[in-house]
Protein backbone atom coordinates (compact mmCIF):
# COMPACT_ATOMS: atom_id res chain seq x y z
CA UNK A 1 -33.31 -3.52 87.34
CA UNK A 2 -37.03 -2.95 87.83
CA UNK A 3 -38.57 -0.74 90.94
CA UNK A 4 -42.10 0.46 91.53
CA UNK A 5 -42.34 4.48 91.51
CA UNK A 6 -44.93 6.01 93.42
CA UNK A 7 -45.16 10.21 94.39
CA UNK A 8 -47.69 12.03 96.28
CA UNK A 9 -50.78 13.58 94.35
CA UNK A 10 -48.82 17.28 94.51
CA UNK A 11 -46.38 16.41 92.26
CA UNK A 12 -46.32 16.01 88.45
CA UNK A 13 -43.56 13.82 86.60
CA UNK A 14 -45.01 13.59 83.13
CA UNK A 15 -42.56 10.86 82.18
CA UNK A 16 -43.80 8.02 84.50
CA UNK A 17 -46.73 7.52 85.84
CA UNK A 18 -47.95 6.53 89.50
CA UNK A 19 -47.36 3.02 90.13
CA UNK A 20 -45.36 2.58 87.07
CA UNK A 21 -42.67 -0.05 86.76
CA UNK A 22 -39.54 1.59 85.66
CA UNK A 23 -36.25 0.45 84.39
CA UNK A 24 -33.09 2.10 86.40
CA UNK A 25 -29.42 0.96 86.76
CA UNK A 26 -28.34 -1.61 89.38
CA UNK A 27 -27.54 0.00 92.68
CA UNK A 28 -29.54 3.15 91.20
CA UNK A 29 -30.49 5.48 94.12
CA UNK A 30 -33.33 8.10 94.80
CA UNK A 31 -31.67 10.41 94.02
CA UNK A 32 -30.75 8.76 90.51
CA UNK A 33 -34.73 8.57 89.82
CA UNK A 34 -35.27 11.63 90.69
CA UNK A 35 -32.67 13.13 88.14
CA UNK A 36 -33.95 10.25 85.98
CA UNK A 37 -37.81 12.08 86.37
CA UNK A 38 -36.19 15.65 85.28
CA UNK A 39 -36.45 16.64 88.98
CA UNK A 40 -34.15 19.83 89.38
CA UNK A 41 -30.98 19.20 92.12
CA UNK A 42 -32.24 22.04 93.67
CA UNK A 43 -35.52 21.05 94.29
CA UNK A 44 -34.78 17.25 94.97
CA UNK A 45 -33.53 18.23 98.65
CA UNK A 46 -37.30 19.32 99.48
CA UNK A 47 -38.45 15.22 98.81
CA UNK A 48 -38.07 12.43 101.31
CA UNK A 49 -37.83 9.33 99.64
CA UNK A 50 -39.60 6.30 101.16
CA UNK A 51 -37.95 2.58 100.02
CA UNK A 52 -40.41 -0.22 100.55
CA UNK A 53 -42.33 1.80 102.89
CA UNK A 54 -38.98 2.74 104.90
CA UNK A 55 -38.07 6.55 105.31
CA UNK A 56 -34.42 6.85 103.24
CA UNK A 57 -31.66 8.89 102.26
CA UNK A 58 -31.24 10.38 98.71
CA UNK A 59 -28.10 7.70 98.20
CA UNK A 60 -29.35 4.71 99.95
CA UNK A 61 -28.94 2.12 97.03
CA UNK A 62 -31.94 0.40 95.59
CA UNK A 63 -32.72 -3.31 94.95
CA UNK A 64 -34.17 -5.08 92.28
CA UNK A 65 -38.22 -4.68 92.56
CA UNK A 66 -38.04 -2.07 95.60
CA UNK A 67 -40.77 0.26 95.67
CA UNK A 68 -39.61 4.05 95.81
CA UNK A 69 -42.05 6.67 97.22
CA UNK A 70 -41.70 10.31 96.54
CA UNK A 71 -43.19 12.24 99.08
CA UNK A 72 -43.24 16.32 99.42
CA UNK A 73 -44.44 17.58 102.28
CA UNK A 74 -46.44 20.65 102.50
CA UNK A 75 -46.92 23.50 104.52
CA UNK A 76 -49.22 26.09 105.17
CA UNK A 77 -51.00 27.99 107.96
């Protein structure tokens, strides 16, 4: 199936770009993108993934032309 990928500026995925259609398996979650972009397990937990403009969990199951949004937040003082 095809989804929309979008991530905030502070984070670099050389393999897709912003706004690029991608390709995943049906029922593919964030968290399968976010392996799929060569994001480390350990670092995955620090990004909230947005579906379709909806705040969602790492496993919530995607659907055919959803938009995912990979947001990390950042800190500082």
């Amino acid at each position: 199936m095809k989804i929309t990928l979008t991530y905030n500026g502070v984070m670099q995925i050389p393999r897709f770009a912003r706004g690029e259609e991608i390709n995943v398996a049906d029922g593919a979650t964030p968290a399968d993108v976010m392996t799929l972009c060569e994001i480390k397990p350990d670092h995955q937990k620090y990004i909230i993934p947005f579906i379709n403009n909806q705040e969602a969990r790492a496993g919530t199951p995607m659907k055919e032309k959803d938009e995912l949004s990979l947001f990390l937040p950042l800190g500082g003082g």
